[in-house]
Protein backbone atom coordinates (compact mmCIF):
# COMPACT_ATOMS: atom_id res chain seq x y z
CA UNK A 1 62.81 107.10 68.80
CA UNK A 2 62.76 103.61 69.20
CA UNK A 3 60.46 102.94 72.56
CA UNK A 4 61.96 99.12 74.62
CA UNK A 5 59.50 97.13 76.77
CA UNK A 6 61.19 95.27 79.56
CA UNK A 7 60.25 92.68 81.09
CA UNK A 8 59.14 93.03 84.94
CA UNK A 9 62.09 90.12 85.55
CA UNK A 10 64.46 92.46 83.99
CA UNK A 11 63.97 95.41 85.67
CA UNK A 12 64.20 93.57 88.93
CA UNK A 13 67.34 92.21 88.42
CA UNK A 14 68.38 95.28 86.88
CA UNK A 15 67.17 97.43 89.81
CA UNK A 16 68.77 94.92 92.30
CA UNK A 17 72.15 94.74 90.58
CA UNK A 18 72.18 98.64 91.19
CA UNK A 19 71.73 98.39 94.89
CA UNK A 20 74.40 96.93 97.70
CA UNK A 21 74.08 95.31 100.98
CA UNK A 22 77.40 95.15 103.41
CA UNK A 23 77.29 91.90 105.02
CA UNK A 24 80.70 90.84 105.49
CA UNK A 25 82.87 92.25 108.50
CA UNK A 26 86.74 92.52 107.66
CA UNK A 27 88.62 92.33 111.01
CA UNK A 28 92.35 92.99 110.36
CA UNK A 29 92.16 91.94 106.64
CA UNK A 30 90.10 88.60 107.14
CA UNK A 31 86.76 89.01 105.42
CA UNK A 32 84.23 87.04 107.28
CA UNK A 33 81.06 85.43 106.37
CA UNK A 34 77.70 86.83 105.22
CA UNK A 35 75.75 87.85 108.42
CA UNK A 36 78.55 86.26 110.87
CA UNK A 37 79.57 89.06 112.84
CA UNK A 38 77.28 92.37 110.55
CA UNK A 39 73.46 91.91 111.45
CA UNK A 40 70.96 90.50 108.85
CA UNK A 41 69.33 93.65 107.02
CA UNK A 42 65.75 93.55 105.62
CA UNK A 43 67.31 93.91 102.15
CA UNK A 44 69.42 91.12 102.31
CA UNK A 45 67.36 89.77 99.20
CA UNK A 46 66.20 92.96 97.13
CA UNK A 47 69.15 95.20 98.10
CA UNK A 48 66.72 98.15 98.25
CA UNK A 49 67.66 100.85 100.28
CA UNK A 50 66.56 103.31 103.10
CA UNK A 51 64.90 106.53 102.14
CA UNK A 52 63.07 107.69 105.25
CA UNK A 53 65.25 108.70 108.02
CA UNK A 54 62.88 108.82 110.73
CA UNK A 55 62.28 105.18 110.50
CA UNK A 56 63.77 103.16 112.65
CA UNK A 57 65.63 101.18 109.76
CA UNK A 58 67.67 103.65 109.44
CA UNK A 59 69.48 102.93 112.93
CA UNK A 60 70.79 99.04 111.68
CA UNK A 61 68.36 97.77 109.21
CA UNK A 62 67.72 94.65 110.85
CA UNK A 63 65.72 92.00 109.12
CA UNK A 64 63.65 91.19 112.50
CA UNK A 65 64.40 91.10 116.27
CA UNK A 66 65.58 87.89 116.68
CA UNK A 67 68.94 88.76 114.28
CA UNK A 68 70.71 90.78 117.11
CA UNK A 69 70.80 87.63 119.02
CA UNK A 70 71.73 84.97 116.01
CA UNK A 71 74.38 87.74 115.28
CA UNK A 72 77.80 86.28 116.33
CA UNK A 73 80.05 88.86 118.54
CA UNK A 74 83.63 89.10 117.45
CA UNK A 75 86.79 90.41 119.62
CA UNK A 76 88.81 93.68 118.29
CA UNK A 77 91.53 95.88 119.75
CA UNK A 78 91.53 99.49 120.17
CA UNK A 79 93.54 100.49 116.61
CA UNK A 80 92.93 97.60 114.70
CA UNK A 81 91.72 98.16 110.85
CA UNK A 82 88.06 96.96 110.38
CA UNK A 83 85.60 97.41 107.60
CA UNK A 84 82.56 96.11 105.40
CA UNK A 85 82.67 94.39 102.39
CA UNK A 86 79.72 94.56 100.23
CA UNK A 87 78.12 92.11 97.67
CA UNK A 88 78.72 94.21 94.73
CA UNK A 89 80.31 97.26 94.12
CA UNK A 90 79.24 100.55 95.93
CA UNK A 91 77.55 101.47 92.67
CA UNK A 92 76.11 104.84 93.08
CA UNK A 93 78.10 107.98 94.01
CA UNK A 94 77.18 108.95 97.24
CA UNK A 95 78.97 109.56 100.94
CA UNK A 96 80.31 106.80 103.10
CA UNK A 97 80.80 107.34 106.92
CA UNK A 98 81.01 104.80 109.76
CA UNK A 99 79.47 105.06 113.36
CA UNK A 100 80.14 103.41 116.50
CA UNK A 101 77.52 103.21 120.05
CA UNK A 102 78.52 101.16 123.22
CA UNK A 103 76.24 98.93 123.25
CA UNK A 104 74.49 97.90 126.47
CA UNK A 105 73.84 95.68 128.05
CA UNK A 106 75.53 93.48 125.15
CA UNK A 107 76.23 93.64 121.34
CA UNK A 108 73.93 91.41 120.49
CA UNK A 109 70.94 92.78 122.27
CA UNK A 110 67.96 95.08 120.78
CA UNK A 111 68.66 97.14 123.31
CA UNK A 112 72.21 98.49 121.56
CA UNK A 113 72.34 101.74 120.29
CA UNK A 114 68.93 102.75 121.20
CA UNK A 115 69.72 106.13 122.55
CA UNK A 116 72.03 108.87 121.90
CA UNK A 117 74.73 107.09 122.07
CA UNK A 118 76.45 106.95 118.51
CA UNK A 119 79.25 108.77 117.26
CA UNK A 120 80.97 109.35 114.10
CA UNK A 121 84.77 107.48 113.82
CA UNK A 122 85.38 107.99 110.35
CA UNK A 123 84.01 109.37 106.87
CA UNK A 124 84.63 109.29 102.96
CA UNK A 125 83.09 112.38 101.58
CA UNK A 126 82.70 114.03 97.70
CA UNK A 127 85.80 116.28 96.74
CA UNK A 128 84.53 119.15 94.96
CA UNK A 129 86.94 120.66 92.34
CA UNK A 130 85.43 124.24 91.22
CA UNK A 131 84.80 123.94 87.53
CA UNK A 132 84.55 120.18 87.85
CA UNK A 133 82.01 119.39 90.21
CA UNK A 134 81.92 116.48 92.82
CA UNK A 135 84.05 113.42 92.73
CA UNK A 136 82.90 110.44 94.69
CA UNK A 137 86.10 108.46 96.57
CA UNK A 138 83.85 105.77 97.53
CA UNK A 139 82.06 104.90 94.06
CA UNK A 140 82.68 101.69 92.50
CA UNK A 141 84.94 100.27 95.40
CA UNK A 142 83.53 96.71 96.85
CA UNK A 143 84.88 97.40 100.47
CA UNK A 144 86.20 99.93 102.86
CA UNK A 145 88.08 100.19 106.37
CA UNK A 146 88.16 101.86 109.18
CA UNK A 147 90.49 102.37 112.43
CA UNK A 148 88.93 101.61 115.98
CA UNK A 149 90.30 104.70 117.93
CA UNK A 150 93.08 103.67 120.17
CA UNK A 151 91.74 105.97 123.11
CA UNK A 152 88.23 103.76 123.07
CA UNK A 153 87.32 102.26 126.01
CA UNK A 154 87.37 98.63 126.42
CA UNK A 155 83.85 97.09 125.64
CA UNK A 156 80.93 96.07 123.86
CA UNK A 157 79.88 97.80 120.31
CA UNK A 158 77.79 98.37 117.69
CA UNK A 159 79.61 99.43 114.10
CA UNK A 160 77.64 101.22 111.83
CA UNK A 161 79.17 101.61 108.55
CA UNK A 162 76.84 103.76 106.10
CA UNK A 163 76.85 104.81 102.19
CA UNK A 164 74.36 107.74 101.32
CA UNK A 165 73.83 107.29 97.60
CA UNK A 166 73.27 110.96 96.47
CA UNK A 167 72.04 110.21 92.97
CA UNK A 168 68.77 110.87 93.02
CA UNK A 169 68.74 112.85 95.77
CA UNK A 170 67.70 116.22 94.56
CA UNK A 171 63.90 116.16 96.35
CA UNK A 172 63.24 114.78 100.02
CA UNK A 173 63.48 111.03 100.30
CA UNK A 174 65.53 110.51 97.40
CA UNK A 175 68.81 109.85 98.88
CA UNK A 176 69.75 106.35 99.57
CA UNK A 177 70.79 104.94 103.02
CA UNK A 178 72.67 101.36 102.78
CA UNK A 179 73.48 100.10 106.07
CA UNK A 180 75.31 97.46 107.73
CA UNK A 181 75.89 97.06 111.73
CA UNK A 182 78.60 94.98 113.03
CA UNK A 183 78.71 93.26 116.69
CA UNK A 184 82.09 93.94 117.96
CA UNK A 185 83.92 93.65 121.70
CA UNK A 186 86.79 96.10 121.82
CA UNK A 187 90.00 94.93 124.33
CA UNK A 188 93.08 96.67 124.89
CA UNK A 189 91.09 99.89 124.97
CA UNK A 190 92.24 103.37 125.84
CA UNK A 191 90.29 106.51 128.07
CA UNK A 192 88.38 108.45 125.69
CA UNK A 193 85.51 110.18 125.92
CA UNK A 194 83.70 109.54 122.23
CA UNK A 195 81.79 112.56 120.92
CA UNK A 196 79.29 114.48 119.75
CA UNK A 197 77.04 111.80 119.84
CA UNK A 198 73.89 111.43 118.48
CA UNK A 199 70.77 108.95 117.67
CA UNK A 200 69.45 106.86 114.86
CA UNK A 201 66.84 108.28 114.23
CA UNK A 202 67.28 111.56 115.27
CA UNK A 203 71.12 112.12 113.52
CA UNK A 204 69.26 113.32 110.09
CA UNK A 205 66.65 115.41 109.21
CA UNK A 206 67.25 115.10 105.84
CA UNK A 207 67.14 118.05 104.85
CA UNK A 208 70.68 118.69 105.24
CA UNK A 209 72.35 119.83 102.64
CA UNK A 210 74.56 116.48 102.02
CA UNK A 211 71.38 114.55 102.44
CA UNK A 212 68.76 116.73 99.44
CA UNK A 213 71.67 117.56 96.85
CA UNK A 214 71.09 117.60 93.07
CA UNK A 215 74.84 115.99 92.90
CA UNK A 216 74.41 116.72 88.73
CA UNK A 217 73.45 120.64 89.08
CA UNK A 218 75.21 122.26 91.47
CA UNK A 219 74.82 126.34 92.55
CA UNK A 220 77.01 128.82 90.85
CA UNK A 221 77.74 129.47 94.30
CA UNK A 222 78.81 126.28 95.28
CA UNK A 223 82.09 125.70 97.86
CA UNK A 224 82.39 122.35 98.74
CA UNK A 225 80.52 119.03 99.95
CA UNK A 226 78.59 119.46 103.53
CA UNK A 227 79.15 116.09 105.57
CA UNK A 228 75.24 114.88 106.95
CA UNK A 229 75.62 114.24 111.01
CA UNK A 230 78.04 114.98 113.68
CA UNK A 231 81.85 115.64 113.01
CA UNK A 232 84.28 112.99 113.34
CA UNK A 233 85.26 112.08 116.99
CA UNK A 234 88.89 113.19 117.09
CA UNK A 235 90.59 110.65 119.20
């Protein structure tokens, strides 16, 4: 067999190409700019991922803690369609979900989303077919929306939106977290009571069975795709 040397150049753009940021909010089918309204993540240049979910990077990635506050704040209604775009195609087969915290005392505060305070709106995950494994919805697409739940209440939020690439994740640490938090304020809201709510860190242990998955080798025994976190809030 014929061994290749590449060149370190190469297998950083390689690498990079392979990895995804999301830093464009869509608000009713208008795609804004990079870092207008979705906070600026640490991997805004290399792309590279999360892989320890204890961290706090795994809450909204930020680059520092002066990009909550550069972050622009844009108005929403209760049932509007929202979503990220990335810069690339979602690449890697994984799960895609999307989070939401009130966020006190403002969006575009460090404080936001600090405590247990998040819950799950909305969620993409594998279809398992017995005999053919898991098929991955969310693989290859470049964006993805979400509805705000009409029963919200009115105010301030943080949007999480969240792919868990599952390619390599067949030990601890090897699944991929790409995040992206949006700075919204939601009018025309409604009266419900978001839940089960949880905290970033704290949501994932990952050891959860949709987090440490060997996605190519599956039990004999195998049912069906686990979703990581709470359950959807069902407005």
């Amino acid at each position: 067999m014929k061994a290749f040397a590449l060149s370190a150049p190469f297998v950083l753009a390689s690498l990079a190409s392979a990895h995804y940021t999301f830093p464009d909010f869509i608000n009713s089918g208008a795609v804004a700019a990079d870092w207008q309204f979705v906070r600026e993540t640490a991997n805004h240049y290399s792309n590279g991922p999360v892989t320890d979910v204890t961290s706090d990077a795994i809450r909204c990635y930020e680059l520092d803690n002066t990009v909550a506050g550069n972050t622009q704040t844009v108005t929403v209604s209760a049932g509007d369609t929202v979503g990220f775009k990335a810069n690339g195609a979602i690449y890697h087969p994984g799960y895609l979900s999307a989070y939401m915290t009130p966020a006190s005392p403002a969006a575009n505060s460090n404080e936001a989303g600090l405590g247990q305070t998040w819950f799950k709106i909305w969620e993409d995950p594998p279809v398992f077919t017995p005999g053919e494994g898991l098929v991955f919805p969310s693989q290859s697409i470049q964006e993805f929306t979400v509805t705000i739940p009409k029963s919200l209440p009115s105010g301030q939020y943080l949007i999480r939106g969240e792919q868990i690439a599952l390619h390599v994740a067949e030990s601890y640490g090897g699944a991929q977290f790409y995040i992206g938090c949006a700075q919204v304020n939601v009018v025309n809201g409604g009266n419900g009571t978001p839940g089960p709510t949880v905290s970033f860190p704290g949501a994932y242990t990952g050891y959860e069975p949709g987090i440490l998955i060997n996605i190519y080798n599956l039990p004999s025994n195998y049912t069906g795709y686990t979703s990581p976190g709470p359950a959807v809030w069902n407005q």
